[in-house]
C-alpha atoms as a PDB file:
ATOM      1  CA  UNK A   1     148.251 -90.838  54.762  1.00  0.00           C
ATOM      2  CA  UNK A   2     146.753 -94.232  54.761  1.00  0.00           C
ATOM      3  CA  UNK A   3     148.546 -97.135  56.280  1.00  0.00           C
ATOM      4  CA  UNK A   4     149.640-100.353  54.879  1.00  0.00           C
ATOM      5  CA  UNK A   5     148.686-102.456  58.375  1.00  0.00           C
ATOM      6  CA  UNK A   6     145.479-102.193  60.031  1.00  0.00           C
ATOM      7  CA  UNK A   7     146.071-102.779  63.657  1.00  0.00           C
ATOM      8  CA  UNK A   8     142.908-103.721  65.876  1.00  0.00           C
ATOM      9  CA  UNK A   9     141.619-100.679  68.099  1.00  0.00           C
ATOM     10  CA  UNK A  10     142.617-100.296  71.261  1.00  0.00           C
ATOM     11  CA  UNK A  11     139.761 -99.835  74.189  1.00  0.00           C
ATOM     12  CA  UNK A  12     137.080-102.021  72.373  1.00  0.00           C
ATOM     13  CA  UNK A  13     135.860-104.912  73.592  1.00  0.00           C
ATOM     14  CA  UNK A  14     136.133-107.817  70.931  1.00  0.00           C
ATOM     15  CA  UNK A  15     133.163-109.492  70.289  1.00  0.00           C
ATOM     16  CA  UNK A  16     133.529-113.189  70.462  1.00  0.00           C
ATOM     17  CA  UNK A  17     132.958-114.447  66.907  1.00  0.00           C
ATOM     18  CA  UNK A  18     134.265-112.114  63.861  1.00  0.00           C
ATOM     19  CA  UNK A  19     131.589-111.545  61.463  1.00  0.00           C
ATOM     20  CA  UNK A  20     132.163-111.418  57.706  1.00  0.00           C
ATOM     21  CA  UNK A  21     131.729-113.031  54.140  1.00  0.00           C
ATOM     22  CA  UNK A  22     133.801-113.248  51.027  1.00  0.00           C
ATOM     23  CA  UNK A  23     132.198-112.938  47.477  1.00  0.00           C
ATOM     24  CA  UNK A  24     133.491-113.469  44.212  1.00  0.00           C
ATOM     25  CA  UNK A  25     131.968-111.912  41.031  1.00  0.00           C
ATOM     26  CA  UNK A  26     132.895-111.444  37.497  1.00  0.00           C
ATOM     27  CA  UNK A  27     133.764-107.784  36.638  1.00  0.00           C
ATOM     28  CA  UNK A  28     130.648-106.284  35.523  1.00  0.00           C
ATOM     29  CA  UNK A  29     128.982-102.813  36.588  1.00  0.00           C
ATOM     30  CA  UNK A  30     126.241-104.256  38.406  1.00  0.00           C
ATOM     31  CA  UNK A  31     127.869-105.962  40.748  1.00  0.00           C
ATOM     32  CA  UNK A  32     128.343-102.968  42.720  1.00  0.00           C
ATOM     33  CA  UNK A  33     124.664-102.010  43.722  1.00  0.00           C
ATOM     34  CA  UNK A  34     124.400-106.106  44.179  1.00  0.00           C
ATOM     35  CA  UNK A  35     127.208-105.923  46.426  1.00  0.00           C
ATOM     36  CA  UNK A  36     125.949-102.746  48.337  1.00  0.00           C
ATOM     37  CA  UNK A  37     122.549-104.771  49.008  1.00  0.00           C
ATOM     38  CA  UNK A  38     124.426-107.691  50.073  1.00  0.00           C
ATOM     39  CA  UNK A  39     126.556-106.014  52.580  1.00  0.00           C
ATOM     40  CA  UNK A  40     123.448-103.778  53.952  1.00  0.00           C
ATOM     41  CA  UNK A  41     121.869-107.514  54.434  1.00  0.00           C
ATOM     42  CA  UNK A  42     124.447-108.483  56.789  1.00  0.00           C
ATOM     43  CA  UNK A  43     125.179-105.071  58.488  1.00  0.00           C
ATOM     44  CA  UNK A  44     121.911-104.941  59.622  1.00  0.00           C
ATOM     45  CA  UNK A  45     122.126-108.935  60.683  1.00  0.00           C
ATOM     46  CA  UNK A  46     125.010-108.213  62.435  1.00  0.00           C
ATOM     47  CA  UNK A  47     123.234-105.740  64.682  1.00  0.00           C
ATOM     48  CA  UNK A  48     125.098-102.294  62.684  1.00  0.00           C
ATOM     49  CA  UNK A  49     122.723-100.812  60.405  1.00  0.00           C
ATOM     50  CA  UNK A  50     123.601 -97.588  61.146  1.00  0.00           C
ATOM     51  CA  UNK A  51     127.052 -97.904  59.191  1.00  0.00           C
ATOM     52  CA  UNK A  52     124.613 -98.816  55.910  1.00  0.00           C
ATOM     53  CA  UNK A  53     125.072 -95.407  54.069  1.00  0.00           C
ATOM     54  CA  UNK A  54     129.316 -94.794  54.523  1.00  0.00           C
ATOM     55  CA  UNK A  55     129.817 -98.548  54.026  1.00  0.00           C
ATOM     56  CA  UNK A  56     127.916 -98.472  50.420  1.00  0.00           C
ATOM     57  CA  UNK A  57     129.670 -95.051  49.180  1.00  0.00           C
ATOM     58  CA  UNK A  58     132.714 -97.138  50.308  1.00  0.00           C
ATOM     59  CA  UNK A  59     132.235 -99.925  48.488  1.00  0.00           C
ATOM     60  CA  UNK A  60     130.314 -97.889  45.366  1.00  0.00           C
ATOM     61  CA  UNK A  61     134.026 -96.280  45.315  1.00  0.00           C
ATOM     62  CA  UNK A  62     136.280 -99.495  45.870  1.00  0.00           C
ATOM     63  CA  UNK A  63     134.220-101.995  43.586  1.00  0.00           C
ATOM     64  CA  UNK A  64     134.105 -99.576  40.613  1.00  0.00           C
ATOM     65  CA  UNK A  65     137.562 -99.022  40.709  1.00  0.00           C
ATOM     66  CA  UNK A  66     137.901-102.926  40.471  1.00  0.00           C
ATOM     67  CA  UNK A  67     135.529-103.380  37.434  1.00  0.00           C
ATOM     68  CA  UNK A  68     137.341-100.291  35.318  1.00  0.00           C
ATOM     69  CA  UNK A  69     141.091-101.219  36.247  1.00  0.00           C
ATOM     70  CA  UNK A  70     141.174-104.466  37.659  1.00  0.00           C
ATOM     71  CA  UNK A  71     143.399-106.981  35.902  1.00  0.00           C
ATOM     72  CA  UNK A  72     142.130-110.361  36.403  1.00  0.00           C
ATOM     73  CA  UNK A  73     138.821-111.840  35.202  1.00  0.00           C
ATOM     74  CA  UNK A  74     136.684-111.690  38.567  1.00  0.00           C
ATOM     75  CA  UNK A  75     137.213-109.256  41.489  1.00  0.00           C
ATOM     76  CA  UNK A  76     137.523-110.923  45.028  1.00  0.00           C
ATOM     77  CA  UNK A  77     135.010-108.523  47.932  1.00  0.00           C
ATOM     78  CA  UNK A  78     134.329-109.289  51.631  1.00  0.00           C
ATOM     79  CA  UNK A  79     133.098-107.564  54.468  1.00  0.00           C
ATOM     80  CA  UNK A  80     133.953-108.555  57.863  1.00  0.00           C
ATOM     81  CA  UNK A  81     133.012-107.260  61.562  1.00  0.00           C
ATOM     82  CA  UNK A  82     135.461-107.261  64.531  1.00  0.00           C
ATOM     83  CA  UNK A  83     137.071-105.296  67.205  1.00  0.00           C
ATOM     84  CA  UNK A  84     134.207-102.201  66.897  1.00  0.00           C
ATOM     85  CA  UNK A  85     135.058-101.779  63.175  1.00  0.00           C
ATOM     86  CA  UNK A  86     133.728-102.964  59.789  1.00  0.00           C
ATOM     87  CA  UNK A  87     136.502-103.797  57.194  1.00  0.00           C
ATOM     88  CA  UNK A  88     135.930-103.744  53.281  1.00  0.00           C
ATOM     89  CA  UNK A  89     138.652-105.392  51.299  1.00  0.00           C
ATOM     90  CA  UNK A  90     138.434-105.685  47.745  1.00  0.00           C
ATOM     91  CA  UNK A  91     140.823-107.377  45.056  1.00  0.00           C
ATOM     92  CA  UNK A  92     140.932-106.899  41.492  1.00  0.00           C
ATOM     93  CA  UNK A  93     145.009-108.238  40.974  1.00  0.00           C
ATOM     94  CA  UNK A  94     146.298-105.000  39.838  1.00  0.00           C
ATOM     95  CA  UNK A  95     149.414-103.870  41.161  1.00  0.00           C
ATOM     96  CA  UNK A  96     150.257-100.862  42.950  1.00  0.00           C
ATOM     97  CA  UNK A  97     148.506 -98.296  44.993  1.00  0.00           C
ATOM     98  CA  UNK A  98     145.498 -96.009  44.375  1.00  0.00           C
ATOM     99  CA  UNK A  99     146.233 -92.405  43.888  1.00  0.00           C
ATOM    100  CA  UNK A 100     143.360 -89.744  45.601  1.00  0.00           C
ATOM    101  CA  UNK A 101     143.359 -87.038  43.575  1.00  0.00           C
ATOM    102  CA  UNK A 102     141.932 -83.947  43.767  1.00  0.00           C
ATOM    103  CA  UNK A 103     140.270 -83.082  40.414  1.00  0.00           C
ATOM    104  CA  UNK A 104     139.304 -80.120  39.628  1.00  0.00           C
ATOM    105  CA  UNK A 105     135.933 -79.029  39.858  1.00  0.00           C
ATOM    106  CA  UNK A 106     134.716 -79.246  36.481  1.00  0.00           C
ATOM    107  CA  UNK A 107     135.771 -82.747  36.295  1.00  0.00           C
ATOM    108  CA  UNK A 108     133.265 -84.891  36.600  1.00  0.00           C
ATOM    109  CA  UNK A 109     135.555 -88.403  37.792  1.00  0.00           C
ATOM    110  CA  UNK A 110     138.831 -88.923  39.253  1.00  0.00           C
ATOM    111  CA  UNK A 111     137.437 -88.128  42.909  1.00  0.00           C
ATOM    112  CA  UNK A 112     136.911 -92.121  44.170  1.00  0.00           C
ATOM    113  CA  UNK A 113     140.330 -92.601  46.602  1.00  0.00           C
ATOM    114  CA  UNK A 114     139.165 -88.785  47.765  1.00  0.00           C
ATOM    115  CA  UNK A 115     135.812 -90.141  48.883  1.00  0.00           C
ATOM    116  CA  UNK A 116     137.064 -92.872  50.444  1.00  0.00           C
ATOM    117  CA  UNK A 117     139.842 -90.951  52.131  1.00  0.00           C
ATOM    118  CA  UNK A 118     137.428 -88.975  53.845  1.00  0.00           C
ATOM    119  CA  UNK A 119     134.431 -91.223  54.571  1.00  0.00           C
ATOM    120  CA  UNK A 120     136.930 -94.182  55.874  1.00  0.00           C
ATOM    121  CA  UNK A 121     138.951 -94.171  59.521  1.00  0.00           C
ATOM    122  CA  UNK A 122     141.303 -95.775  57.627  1.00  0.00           C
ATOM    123  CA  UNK A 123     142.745 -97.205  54.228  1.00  0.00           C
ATOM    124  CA  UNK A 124     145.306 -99.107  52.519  1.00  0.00           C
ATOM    125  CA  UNK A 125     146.266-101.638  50.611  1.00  0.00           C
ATOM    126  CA  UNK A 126     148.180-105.125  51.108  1.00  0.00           C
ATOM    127  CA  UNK A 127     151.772-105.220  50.446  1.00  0.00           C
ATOM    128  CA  UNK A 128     151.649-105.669  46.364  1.00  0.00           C
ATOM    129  CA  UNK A 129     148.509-103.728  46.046  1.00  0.00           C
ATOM    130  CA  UNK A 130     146.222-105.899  44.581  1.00  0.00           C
ATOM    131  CA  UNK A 131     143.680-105.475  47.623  1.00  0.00           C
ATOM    132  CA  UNK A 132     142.531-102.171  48.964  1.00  0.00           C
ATOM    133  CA  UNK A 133     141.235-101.831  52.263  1.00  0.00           C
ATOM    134  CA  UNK A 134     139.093 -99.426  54.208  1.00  0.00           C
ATOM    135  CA  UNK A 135     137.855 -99.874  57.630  1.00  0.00           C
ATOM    136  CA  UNK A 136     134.455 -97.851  59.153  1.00  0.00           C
ATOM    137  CA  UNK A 137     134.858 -97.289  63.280  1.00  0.00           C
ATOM    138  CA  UNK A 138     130.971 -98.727  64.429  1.00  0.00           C
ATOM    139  CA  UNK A 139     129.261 -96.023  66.757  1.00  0.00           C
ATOM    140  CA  UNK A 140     128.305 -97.449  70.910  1.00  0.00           C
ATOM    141  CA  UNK A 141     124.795 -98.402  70.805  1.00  0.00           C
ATOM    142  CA  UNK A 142     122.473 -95.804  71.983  1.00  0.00           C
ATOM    143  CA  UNK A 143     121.370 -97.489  75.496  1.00  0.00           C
ATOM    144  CA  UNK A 144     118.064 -96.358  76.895  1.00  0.00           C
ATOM    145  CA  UNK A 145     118.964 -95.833  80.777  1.00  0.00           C
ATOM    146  CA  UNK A 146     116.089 -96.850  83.237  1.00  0.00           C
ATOM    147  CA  UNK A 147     114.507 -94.704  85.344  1.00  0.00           C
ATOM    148  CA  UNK A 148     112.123 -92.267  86.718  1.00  0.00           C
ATOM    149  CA  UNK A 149     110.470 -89.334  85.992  1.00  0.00           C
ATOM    150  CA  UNK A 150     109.196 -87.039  89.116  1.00  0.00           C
ATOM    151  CA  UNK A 151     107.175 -84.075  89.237  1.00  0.00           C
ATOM    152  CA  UNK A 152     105.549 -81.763  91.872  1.00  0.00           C
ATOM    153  CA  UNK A 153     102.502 -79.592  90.421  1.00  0.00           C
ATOM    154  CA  UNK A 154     100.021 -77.234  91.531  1.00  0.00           C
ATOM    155  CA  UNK A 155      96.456 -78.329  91.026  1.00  0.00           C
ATOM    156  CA  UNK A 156      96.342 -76.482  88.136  1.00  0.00           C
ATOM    157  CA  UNK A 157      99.329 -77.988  86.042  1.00  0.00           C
ATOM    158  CA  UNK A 158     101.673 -75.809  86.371  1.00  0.00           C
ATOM    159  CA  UNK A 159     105.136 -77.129  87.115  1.00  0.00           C
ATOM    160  CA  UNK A 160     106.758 -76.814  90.667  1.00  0.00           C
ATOM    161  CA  UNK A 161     110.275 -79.259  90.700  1.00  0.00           C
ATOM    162  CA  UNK A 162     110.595 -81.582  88.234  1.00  0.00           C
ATOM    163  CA  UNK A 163     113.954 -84.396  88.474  1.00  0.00           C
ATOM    164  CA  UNK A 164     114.875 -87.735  86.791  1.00  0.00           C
ATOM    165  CA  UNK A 165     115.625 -90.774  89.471  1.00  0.00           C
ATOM    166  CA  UNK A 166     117.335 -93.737  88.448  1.00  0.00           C
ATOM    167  CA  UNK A 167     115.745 -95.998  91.677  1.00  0.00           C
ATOM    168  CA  UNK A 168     112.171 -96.152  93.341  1.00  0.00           C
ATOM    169  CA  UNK A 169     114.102 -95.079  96.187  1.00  0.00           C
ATOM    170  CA  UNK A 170     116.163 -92.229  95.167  1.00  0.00           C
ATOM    171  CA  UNK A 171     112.673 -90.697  93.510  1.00  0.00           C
ATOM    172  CA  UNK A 172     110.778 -91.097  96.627  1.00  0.00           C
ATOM    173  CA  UNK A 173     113.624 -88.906  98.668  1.00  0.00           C
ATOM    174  CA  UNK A 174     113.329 -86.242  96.042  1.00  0.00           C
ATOM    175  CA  UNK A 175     109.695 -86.303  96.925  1.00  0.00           C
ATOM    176  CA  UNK A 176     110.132 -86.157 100.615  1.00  0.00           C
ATOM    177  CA  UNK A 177     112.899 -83.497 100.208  1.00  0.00           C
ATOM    178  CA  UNK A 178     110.393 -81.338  97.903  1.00  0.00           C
ATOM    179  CA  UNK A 179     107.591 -82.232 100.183  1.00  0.00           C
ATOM    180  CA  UNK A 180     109.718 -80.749 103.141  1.00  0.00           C
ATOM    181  CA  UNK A 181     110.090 -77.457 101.063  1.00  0.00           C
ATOM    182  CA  UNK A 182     106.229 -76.802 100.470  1.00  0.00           C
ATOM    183  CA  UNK A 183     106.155 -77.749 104.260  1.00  0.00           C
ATOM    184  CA  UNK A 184     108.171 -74.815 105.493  1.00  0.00           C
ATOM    185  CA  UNK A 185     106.717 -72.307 103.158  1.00  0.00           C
ATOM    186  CA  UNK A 186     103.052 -72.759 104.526  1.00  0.00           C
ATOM    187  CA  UNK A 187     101.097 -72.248 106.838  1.00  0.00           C
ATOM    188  CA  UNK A 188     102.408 -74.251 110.047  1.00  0.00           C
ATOM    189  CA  UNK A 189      98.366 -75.405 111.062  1.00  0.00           C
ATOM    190  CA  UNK A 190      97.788 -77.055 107.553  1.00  0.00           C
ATOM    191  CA  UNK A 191     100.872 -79.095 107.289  1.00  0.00           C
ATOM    192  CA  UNK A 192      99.822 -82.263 109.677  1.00  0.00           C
ATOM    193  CA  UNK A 193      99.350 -84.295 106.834  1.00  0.00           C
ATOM    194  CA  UNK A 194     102.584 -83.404 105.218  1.00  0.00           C
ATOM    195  CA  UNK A 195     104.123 -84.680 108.042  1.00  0.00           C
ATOM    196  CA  UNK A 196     102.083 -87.706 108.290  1.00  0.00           C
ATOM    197  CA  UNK A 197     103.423 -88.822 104.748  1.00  0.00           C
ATOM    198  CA  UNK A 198     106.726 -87.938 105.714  1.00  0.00           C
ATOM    199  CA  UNK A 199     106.727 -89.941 108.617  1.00  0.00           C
ATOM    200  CA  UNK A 200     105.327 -93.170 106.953  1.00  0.00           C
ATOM    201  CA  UNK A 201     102.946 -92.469 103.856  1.00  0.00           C
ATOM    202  CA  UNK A 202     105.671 -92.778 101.648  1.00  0.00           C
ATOM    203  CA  UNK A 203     105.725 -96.218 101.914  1.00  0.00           C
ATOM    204  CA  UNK A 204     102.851 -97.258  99.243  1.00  0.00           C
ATOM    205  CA  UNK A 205     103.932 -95.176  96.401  1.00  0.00           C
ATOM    206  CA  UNK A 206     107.602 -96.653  96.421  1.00  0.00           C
ATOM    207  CA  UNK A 207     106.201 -99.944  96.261  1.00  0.00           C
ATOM    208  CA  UNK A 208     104.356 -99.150  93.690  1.00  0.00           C
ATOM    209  CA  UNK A 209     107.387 -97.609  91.875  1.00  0.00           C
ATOM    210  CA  UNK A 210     109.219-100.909  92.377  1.00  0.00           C
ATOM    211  CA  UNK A 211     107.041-102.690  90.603  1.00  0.00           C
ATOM    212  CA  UNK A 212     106.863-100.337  87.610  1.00  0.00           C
ATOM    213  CA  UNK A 213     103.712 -99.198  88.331  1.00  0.00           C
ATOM    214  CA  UNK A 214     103.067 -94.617  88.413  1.00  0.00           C
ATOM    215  CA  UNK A 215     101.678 -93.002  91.293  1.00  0.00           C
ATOM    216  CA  UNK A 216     100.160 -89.805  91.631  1.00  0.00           C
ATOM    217  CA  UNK A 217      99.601 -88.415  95.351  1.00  0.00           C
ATOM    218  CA  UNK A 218      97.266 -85.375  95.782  1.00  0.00           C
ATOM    219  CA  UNK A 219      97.925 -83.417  98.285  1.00  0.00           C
ATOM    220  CA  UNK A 220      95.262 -80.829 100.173  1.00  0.00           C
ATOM    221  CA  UNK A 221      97.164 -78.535 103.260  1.00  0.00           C
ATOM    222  CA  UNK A 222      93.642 -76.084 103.260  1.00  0.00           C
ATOM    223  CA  UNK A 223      93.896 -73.689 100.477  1.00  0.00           C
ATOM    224  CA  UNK A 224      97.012 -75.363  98.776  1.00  0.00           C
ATOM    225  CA  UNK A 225      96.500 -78.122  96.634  1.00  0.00           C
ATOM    226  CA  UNK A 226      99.546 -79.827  94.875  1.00  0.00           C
ATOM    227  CA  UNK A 227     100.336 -83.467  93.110  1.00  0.00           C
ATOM    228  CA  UNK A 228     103.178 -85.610  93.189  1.00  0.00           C
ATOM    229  CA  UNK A 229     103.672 -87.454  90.089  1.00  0.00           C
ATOM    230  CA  UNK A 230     106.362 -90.267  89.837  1.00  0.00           C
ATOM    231  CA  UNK A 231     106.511 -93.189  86.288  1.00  0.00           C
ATOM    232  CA  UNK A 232     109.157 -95.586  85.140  1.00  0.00           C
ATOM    233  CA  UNK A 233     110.598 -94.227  81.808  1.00  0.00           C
ATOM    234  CA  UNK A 234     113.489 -95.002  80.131  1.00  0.00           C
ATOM    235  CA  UNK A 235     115.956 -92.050  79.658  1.00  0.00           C
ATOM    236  CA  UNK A 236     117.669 -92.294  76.324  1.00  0.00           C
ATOM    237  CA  UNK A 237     121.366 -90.170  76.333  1.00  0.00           C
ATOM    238  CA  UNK A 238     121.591 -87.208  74.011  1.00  0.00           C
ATOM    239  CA  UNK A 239     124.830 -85.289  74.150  1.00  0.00           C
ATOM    240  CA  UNK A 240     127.782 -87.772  74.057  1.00  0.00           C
ATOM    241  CA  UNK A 241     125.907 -90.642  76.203  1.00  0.00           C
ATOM    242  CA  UNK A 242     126.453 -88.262  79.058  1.00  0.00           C
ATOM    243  CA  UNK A 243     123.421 -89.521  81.471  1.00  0.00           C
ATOM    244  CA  UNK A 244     121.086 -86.556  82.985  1.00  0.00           C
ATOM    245  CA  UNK A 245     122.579 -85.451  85.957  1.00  0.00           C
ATOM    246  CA  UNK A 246     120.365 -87.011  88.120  1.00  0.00           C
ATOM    247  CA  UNK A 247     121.443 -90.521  86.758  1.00  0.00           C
ATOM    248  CA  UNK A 248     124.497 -91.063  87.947  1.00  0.00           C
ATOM    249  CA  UNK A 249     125.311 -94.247  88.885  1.00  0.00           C
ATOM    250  CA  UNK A 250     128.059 -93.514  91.508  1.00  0.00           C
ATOM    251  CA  UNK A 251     125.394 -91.862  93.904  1.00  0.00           C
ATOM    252  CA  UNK A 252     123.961 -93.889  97.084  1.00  0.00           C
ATOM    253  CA  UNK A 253     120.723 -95.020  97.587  1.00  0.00           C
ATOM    254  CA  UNK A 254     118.209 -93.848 100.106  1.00  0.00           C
ATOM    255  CA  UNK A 255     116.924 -96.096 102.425  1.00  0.00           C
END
């Protein structure tokens, strides 16, 4: 049931300037594909492209109602940004509210409020009707998530331990913890130099992680050859902007 207010959302931060224009055009069927190009313009100025597509079936459905049944002369159109949601008003002075219907399936019109009803997070109109509403909630930005990406290998490629680190630190104690692993699984008279970059080789590839740079370590114990591998990435989130486990931010730093 759409609603005759539109209250801001609650738990989005306001940006600090509200975005938006206000056109005026006579009633003619082209102004709705010049309309649609005019408010994909500023969508994508305003940072919000990704709402292009629902915002011009929107107005597509909203303007054409205007031209067929408006009853003034020119129809009145914004678009406006605010509050995490983009807001399409348009006014055609025509009394009363729009009906969604639900033609039947050999009809080929009748089915505009019905689009807009489900494409919209919300409708309505203002309190004598002349101006119908719709509102489109904007998605969070996507935020690539720096990091690193860590690997042990045999000499031979294949894959040992692989992790994702969000610090130069926190990769090289995966490394040292991994490192410890290989230790106690071979042979105890080929592991000096394990322990020798335990104890203080460490120290060059972190500051080369630090300063963005990749490092690779080879590593010989006699007949066991293996490679550390360790570059900055950036770690974009896939499944609900849940960061990879590894990510978290609440986790301490190694020292």
């Amino acid at each position: 049931m759409p609603s005759q207010a539109n209250p801001p959302k609650r738990g989005v931060s306001p940006k600090a300037d509200r975005e938006g224009f206000v056109v005026s055009c006579t009633r003619a069927p082209q102004r709705v594909g010049q309309l649609r190009r005019i408010s994909a313009a500023h969508l994508r100025l305003w940072g919000i492209g990704s709402c292009i597509d629902t915002a011009n079936l929107l107005i597509s459905e909203l303007v054409t109602n205007a031209i067929r049944y408006g009853e003034t002369e020119d129809v009145s159109f914004s678009v406006s940004y605010w509050r995490g949601e983009v807001r399409i008003e348009v006014a055609d002075g025509t009394p009363g509210r729009p009906q969604v219907k639900r033609p039947a399936a050999d009809e080929e019109s009748g089915r505009g409020m019905l689009i807009v009803e489900a494409l919209a997070e919300d409708w309505g109109t203002s309190e004598d009707g002349t101006l119908t509403w719709c509102t489109i909630a904007v998605p969070e930005p996507v935020v690539p998530k720096s990091g690193f990406w860590c690997e042990w290998r045999q000499e031979d490629g294949k894959q040992l331990a692989l992790a994702a680190m969000p610090t130069p630190d926190r990769a090289i104690r995966w490394a040292r913890i991994q490192m410890r692993i290989i230790a106690s699984a071979i042979d105890a008279s080929v592991v000096g130099y394990i322990w020798d970059w335990l104890s203080d080789g460490w120290r060059e590839p972190a500051e080369d992680l630090k300063n963005g740079e990749e490092f690779t370590l080879p590593l010989s114990a006699g007949p066991y050859k293996f490679v550390w591998h360790a570059r900055p990435v950036r770690f974009v989130p896939v499944v609900g902007g849940t960061p990879l486990p590894h990510l978290r931010e609440e986790e301490p730093e190694w020292d």
